[in-house]
Protein backbone atom coordinates (compact mmCIF):
# COMPACT_ATOMS: atom_id res chain seq x y z
CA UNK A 1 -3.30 -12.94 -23.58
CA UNK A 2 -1.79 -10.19 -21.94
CA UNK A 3 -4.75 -8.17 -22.18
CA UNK A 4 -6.62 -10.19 -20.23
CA UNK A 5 -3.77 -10.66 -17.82
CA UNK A 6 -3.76 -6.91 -17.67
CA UNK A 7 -7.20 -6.13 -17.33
CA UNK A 8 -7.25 -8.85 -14.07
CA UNK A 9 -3.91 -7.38 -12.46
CA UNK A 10 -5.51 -3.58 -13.01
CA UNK A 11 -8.91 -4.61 -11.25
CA UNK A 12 -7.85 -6.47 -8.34
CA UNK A 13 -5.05 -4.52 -7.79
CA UNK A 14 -7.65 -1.70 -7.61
CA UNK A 15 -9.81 -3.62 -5.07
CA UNK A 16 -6.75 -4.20 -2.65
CA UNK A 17 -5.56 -0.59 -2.95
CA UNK A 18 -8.55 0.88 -2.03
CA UNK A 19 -10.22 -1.64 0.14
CA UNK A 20 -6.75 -2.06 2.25
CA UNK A 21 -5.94 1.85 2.03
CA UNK A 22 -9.33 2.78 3.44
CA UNK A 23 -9.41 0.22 6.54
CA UNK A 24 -5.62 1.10 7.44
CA UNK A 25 -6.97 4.38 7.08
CA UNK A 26 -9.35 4.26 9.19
CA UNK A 27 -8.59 2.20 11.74
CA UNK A 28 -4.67 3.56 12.07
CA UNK A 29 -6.01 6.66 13.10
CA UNK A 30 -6.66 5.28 16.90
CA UNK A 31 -3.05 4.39 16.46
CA UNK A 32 -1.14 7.53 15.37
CA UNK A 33 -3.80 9.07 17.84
CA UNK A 34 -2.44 7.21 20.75
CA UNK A 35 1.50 7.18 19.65
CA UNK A 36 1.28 11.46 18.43
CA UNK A 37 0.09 11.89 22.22
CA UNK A 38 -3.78 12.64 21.50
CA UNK A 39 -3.54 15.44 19.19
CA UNK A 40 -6.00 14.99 17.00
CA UNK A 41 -4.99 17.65 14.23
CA UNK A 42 -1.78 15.96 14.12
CA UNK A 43 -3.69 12.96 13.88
CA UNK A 44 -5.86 13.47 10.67
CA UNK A 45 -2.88 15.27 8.88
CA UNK A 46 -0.45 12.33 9.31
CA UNK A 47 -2.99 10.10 8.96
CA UNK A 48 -4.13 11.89 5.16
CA UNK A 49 -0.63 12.10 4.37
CA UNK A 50 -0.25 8.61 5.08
CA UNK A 51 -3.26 7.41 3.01
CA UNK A 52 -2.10 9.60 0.01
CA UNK A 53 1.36 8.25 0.09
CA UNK A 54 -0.12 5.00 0.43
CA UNK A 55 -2.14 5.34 -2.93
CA UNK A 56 1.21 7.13 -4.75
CA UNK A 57 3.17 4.45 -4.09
CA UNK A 58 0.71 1.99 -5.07
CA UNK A 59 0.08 3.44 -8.40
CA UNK A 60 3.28 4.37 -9.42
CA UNK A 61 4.38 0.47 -8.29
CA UNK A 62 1.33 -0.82 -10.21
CA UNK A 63 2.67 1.36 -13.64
CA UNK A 64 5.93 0.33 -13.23
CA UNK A 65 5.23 -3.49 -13.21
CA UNK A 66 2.91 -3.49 -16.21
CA UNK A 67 5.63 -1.84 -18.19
CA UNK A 68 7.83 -5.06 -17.04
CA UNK A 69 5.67 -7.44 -17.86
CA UNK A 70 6.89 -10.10 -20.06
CA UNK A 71 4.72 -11.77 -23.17
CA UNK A 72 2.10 -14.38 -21.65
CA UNK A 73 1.49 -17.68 -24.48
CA UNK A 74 -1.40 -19.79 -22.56
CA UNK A 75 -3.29 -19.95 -19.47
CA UNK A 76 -0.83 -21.37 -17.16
CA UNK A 77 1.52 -18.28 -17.67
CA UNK A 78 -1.49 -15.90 -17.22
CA UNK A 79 -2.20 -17.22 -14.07
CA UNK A 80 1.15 -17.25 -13.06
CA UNK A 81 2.34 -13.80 -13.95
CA UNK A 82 -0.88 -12.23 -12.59
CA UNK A 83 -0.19 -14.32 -8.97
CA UNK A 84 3.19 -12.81 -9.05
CA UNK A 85 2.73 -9.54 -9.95
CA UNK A 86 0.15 -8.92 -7.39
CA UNK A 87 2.28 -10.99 -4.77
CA UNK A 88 4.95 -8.29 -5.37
CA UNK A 89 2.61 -5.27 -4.69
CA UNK A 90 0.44 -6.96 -1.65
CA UNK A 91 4.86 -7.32 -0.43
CA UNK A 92 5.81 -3.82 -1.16
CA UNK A 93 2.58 -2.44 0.69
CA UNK A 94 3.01 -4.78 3.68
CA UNK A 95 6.48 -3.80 4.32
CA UNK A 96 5.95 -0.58 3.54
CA UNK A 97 2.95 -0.54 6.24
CA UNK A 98 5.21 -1.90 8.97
CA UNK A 99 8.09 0.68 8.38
CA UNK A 100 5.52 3.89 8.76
CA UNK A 101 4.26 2.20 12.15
CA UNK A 102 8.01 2.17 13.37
CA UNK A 103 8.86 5.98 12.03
CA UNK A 104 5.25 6.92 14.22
CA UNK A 105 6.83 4.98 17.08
CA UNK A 106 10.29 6.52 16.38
CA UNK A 107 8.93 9.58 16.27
CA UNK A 108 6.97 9.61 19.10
CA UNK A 109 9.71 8.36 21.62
CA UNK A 110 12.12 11.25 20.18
CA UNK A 111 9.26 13.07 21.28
CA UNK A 112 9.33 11.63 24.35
CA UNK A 113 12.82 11.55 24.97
CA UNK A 114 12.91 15.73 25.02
């Protein structure tokens, strides 16, 4: 059963990484535009740095809980470990979203402030 387990965690983990990484990507860069004062070099490079982080983090998370993951016996604990696992990733990301938007804002009122 774990196979099975792992083979559903792997591919819709997959589809949220990407699909989430490329529209923060994407649309975030009209934010770090506006909060790194219109520089647009800036811009991309924060923004690519962002999105690369963003994908390290995600797989290294991702290998890390499959190397936790307990023995599954029937269907109920398939479903259950697989809704956890990825509830614990979609968490990380989210929080980890939130904290780069306030280091951008931090770092553009330091900016600011000189």
């Amino acid at each position: 059963m774990n196979y099975i387990a792992y083979i559903i965690y792997l591919v819709t983990t997959y589809i949220i990484t990407v699909h989430v990484g490329l529209v923060l990507h994407k649309n975030g860069r009209l934010f770090i535009l506006d909060e790194l004062g219109n520089n647009e070099k800036l811009t991309d490079f924060v923004n690519k740095i962002l999105l690369v982080g963003y994908y390290l983090i995600n797989l290294g998370y991702t290998a890390y809980m499959l190397s936790t993951w307990q023995h599954i016996h029937d269907w109920v604990g398939l479903v259950s470990s697989i809704c956890s696992m990825i509830g614990r990733i979609v968490l990380t990301l989210g929080i980890s979203h939130y904290l780069n938007i306030c280091v951008i804002i931090f770092l553009k009122n330091k900016k600011l402030s000189f």
